[in-house]
C-alpha atoms as a PDB file:
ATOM      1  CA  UNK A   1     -37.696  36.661 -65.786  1.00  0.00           C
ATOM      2  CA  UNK A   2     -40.500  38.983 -65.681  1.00  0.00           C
ATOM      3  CA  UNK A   3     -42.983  39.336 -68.612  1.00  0.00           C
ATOM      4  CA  UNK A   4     -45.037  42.672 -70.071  1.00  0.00           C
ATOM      5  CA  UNK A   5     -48.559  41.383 -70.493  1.00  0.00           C
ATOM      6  CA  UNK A   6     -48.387  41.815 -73.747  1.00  0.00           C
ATOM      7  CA  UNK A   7     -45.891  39.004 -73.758  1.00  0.00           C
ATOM      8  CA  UNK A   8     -48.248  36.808 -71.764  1.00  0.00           C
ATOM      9  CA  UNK A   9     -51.534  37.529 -73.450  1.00  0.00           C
ATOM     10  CA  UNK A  10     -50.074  37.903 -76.870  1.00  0.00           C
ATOM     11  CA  UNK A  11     -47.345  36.854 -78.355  1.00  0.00           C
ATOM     12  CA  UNK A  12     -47.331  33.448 -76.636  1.00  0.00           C
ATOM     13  CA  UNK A  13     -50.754  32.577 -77.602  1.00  0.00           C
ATOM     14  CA  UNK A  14     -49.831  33.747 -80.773  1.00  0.00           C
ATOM     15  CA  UNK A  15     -46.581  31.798 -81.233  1.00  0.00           C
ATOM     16  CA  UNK A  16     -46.897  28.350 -79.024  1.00  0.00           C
ATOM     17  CA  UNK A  17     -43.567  27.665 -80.757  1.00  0.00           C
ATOM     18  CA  UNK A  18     -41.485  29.894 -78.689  1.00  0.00           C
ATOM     19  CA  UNK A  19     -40.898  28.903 -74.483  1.00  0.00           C
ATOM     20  CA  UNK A  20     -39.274  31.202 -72.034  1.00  0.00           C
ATOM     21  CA  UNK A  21     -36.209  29.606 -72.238  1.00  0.00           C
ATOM     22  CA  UNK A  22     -35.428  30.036 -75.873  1.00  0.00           C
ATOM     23  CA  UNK A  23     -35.784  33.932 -75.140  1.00  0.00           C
ATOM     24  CA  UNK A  24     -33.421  33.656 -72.011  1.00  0.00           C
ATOM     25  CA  UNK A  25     -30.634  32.354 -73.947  1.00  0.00           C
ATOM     26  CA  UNK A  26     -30.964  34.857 -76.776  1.00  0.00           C
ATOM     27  CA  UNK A  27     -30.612  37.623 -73.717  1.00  0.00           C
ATOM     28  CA  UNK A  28     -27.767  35.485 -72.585  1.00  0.00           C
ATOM     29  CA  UNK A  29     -25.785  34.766 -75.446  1.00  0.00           C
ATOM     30  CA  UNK A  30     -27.002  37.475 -78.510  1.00  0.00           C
ATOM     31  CA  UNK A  31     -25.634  37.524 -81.784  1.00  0.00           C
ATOM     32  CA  UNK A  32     -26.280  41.004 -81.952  1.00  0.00           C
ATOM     33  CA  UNK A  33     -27.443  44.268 -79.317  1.00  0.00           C
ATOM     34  CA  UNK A  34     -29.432  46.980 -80.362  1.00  0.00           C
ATOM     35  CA  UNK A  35     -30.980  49.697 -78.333  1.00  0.00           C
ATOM     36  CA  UNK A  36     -34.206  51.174 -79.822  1.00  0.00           C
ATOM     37  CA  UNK A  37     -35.013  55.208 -79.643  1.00  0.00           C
ATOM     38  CA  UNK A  38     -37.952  54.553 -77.356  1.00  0.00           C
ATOM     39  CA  UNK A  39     -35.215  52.265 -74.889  1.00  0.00           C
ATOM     40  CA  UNK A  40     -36.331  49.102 -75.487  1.00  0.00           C
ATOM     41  CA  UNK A  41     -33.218  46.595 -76.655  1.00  0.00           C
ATOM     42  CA  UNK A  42     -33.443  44.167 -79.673  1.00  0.00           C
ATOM     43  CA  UNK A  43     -31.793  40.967 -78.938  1.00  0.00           C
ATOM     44  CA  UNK A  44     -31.102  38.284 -82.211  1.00  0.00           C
ATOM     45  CA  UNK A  45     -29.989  34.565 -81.656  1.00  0.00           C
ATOM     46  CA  UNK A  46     -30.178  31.241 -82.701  1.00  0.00           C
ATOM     47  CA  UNK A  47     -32.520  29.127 -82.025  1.00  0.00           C
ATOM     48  CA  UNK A  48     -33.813  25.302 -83.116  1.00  0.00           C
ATOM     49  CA  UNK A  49     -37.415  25.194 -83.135  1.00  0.00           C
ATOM     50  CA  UNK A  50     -39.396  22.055 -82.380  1.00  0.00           C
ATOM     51  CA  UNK A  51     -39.192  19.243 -85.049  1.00  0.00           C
ATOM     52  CA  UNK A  52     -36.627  21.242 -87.022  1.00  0.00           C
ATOM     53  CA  UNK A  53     -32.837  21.035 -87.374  1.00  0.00           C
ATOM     54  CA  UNK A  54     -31.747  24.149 -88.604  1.00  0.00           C
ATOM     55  CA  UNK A  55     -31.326  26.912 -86.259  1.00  0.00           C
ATOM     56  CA  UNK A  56     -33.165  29.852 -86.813  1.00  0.00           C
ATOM     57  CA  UNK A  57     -32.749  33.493 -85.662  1.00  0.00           C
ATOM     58  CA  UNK A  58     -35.130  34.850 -83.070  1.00  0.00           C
ATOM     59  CA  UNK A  59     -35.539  38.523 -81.983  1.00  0.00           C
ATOM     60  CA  UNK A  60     -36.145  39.092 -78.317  1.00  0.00           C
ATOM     61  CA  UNK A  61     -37.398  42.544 -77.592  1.00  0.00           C
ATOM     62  CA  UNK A  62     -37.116  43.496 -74.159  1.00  0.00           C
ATOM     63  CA  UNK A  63     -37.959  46.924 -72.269  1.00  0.00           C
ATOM     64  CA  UNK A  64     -35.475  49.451 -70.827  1.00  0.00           C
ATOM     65  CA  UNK A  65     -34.116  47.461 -68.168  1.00  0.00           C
ATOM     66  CA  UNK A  66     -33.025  44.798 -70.262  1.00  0.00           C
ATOM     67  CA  UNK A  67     -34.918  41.197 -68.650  1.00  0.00           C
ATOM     68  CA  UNK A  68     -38.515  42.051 -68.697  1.00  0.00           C
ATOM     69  CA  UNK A  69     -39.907  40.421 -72.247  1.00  0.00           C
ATOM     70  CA  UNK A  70     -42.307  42.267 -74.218  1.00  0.00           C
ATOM     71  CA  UNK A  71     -41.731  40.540 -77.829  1.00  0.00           C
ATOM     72  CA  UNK A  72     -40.225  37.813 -79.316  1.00  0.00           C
ATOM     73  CA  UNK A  73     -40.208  36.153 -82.614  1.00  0.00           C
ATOM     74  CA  UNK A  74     -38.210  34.728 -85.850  1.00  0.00           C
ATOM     75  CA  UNK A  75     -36.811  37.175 -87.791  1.00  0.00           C
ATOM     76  CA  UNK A  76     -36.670  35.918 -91.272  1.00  0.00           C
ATOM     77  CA  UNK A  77     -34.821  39.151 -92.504  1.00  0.00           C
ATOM     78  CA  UNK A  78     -31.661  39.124 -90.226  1.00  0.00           C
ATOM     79  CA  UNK A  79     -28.365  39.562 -92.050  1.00  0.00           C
ATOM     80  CA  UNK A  80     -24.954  38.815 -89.470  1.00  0.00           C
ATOM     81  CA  UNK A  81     -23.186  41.038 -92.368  1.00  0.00           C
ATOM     82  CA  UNK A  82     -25.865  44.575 -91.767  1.00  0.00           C
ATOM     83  CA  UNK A  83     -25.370  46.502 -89.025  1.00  0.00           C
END
């Protein structure tokens, strides 16, 4: 899975918590698919963080062609129920 550097330089050294393969299986398996105007496509899924037991919902962001990461992080204001 390719990576922006953003992705590298950023928002991994900004959020140790998350690992390459929690965002893969958000791409894989999403709750919900969203295309953004600029392209880019919002993915949300479930995730368990490290030394936690409830499942929380992280937001993959990816660029147009859908695999190369360029954000990622828990989205705290994700409602299943709003489109």
């Amino acid at each position: 899975m390719r990576c922006t550097r953003y992705f590298n330089e950023q928002v991994l050294r900004k959020r140790p918590y998350l690992t390459l393969a929690m965002c893969r299986a958000v791409i894989a398996w999403p709750i919900h698919r969203q295309v953004q105007s600029d392209g880019r496509v919002r993915y949300w899924g479930p995730v368990i963080l490290p030394n936690e037991t409830e499942p929380r919902i992280l937001r993959v962001v990816t660029l147009e062609d859908g695999t190369t990461l360029h954000n990622a992080f828990i989205d705290r204001n994700f409602r299943e129920d709003q489109p």
